[in-house]
Each structure stands twice: as structure tokens, then as C-alpha cells.
C-alpha atoms as a PDB file:
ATOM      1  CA  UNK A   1       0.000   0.000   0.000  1.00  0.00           C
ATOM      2  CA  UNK A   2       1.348   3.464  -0.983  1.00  0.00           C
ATOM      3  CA  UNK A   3       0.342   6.642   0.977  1.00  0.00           C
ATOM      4  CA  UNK A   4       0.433  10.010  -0.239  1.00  0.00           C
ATOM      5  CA  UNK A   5       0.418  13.465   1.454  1.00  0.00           C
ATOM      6  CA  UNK A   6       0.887  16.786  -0.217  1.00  0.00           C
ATOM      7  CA  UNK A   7       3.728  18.759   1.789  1.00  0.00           C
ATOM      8  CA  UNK A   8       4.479  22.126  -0.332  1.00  0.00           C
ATOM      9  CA  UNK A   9       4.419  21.537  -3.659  1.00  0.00           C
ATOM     10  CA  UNK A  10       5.206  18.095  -3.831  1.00  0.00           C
ATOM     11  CA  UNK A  11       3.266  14.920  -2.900  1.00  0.00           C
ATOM     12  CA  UNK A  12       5.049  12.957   0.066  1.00  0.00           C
ATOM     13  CA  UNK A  13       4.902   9.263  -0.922  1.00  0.00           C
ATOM     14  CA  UNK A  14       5.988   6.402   1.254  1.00  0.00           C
ATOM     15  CA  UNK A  15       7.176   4.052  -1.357  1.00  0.00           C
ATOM     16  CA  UNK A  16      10.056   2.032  -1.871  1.00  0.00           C
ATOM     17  CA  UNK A  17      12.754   4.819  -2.493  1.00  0.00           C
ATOM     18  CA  UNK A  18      11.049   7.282   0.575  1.00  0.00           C
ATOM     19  CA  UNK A  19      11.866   4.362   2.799  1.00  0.00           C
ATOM     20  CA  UNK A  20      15.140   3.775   1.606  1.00  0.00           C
ATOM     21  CA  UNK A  21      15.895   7.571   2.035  1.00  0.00           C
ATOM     22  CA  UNK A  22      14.993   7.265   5.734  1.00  0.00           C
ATOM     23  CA  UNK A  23      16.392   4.167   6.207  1.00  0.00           C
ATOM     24  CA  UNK A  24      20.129   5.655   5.121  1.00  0.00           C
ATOM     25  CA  UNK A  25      19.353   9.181   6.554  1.00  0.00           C
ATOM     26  CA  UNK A  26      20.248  11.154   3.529  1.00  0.00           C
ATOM     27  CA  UNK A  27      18.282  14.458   2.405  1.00  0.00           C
ATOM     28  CA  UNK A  28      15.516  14.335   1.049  1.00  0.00           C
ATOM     29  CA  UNK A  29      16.705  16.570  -2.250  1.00  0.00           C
ATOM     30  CA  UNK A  30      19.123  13.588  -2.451  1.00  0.00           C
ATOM     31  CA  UNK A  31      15.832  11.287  -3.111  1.00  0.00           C
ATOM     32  CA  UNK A  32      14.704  13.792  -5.771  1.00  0.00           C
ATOM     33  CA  UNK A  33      18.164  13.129  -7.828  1.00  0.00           C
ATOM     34  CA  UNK A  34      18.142   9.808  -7.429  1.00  0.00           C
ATOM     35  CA  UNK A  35      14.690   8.896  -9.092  1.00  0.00           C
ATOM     36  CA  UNK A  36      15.882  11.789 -11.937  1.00  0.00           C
ATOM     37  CA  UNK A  37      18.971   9.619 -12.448  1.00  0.00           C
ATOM     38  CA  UNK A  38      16.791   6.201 -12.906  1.00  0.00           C
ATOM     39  CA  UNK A  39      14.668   7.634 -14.776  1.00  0.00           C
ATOM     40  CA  UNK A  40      17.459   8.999 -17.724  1.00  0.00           C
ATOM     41  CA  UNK A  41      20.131   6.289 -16.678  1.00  0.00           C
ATOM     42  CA  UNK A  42      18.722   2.881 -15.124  1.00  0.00           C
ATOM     43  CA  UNK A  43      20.488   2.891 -12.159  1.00  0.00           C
ATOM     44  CA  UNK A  44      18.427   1.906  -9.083  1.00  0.00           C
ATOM     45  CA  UNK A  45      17.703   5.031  -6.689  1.00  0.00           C
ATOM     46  CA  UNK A  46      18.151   2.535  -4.127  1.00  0.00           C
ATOM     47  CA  UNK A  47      21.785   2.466  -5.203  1.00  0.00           C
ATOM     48  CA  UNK A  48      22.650   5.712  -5.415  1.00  0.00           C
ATOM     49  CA  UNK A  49      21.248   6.530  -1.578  1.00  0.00           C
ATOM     50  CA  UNK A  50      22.955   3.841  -0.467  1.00  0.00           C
ATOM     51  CA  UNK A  51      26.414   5.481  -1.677  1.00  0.00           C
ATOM     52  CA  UNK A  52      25.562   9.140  -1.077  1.00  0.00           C
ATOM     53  CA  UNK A  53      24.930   7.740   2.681  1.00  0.00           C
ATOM     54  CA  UNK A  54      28.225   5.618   2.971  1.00  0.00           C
ATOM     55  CA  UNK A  55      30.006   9.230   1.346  1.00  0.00           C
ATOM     56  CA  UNK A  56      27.959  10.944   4.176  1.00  0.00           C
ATOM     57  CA  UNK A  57      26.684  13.406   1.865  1.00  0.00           C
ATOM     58  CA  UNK A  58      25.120  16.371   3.105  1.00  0.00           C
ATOM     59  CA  UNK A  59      21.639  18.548   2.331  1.00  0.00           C
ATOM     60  CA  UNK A  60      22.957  21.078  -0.134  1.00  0.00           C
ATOM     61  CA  UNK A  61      24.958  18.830  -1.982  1.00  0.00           C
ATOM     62  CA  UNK A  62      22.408  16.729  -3.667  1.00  0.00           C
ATOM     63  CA  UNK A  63      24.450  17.319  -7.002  1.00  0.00           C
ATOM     64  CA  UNK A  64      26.478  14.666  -5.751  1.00  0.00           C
ATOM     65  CA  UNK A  65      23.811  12.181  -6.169  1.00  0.00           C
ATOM     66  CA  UNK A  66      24.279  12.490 -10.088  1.00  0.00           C
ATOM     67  CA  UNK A  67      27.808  12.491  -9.469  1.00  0.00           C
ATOM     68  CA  UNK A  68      27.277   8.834  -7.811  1.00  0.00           C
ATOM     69  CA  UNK A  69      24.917   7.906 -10.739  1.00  0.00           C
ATOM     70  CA  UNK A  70      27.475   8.606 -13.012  1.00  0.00           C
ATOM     71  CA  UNK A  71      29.938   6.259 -11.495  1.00  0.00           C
ATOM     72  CA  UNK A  72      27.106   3.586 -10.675  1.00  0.00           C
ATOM     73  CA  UNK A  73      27.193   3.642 -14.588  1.00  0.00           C
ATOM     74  CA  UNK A  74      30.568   3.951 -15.649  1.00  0.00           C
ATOM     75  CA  UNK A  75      30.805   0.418 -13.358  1.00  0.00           C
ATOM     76  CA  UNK A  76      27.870  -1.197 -14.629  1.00  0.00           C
ATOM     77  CA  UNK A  77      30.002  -0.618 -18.324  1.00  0.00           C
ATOM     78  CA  UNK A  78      33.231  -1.538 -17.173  1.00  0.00           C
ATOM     79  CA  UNK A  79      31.769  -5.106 -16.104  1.00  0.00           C
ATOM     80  CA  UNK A  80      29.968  -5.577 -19.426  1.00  0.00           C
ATOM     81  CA  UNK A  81      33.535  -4.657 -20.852  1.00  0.00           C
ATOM     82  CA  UNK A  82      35.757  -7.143 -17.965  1.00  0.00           C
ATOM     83  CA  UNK A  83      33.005 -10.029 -18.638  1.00  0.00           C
ATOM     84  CA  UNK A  84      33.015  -9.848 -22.603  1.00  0.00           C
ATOM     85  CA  UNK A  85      37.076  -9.957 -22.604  1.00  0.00           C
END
């Protein structure tokens, strides 16, 4: 079951990611990113929290989410390169 509250101009959902956000502690602007990033890359926002918290990112830096999508992908394409050599 998903629940949804409008806070400010965005409707609070607790879904899969929300929880994961408050599981790890990170900023919610961080969450925001990391659903951006799935969307346009594939990598899982559950991923990307996971390394913004073990970084131990901060609110105002939520740039660095796409930073840590960026090398969640450059990973993902190194393995397809290591496992087809």
C-alpha cells in the first residue's frame, strides 16, 4: 500500500525509495536526484542513496547524487567490458 500526502508543492509518498531515504538518513533533495537519475540512466535510486549515505553526503549537496549515478554507470560498463574480454 502506498500513501500520499501533499507537503508544499510536492506529494510525500511512502514508497520504496522514501523508505530507503529514511532508512540511510540522507536528504531528502538527495531522493529527488536519485529517481531523476533512474529515470534517464537505469540505475536503481536505491543504489545511489545507499552510496551518497556511505560518502555521508550532506543537504545542499544533492548534485552529488548524479555524481554517484554517473559512477554507478561507468561500473555497470566496465563489467559488461571485464566479462566480454
Amino acid at each position: 500500500m502506498v500513501t500520499a500526502v501533499v507537503v508544499g508543492r510536492r506529494i510525500a509518498i511512502a514508497d520504496r525509495n522514501s523508505i530507503i531515504q529514511g532508512k540511510y538518513g540522507v536528504h531528502d533533495s538527495f531522493l529527488f536526484h536519485s529517481e531523476q537519475m533512474t529515470e534517464s540512466n537505469g540505475v536503481r535510486a536505491q543504489q545511489i542513496l545507499a552510496r551518497v549515505h556511505e560518502a555521508g553526503c550532506v543537504g545542499g549537496k544533492a548534485d552529488m547524487a548524479i555524481d554517484v549515478a554517473m559512477n554507478l554507470v561507468d561500473e555497470r560498463i566496465s563489467e559488461k567490458d571485464g566479462a566480454q574480454a
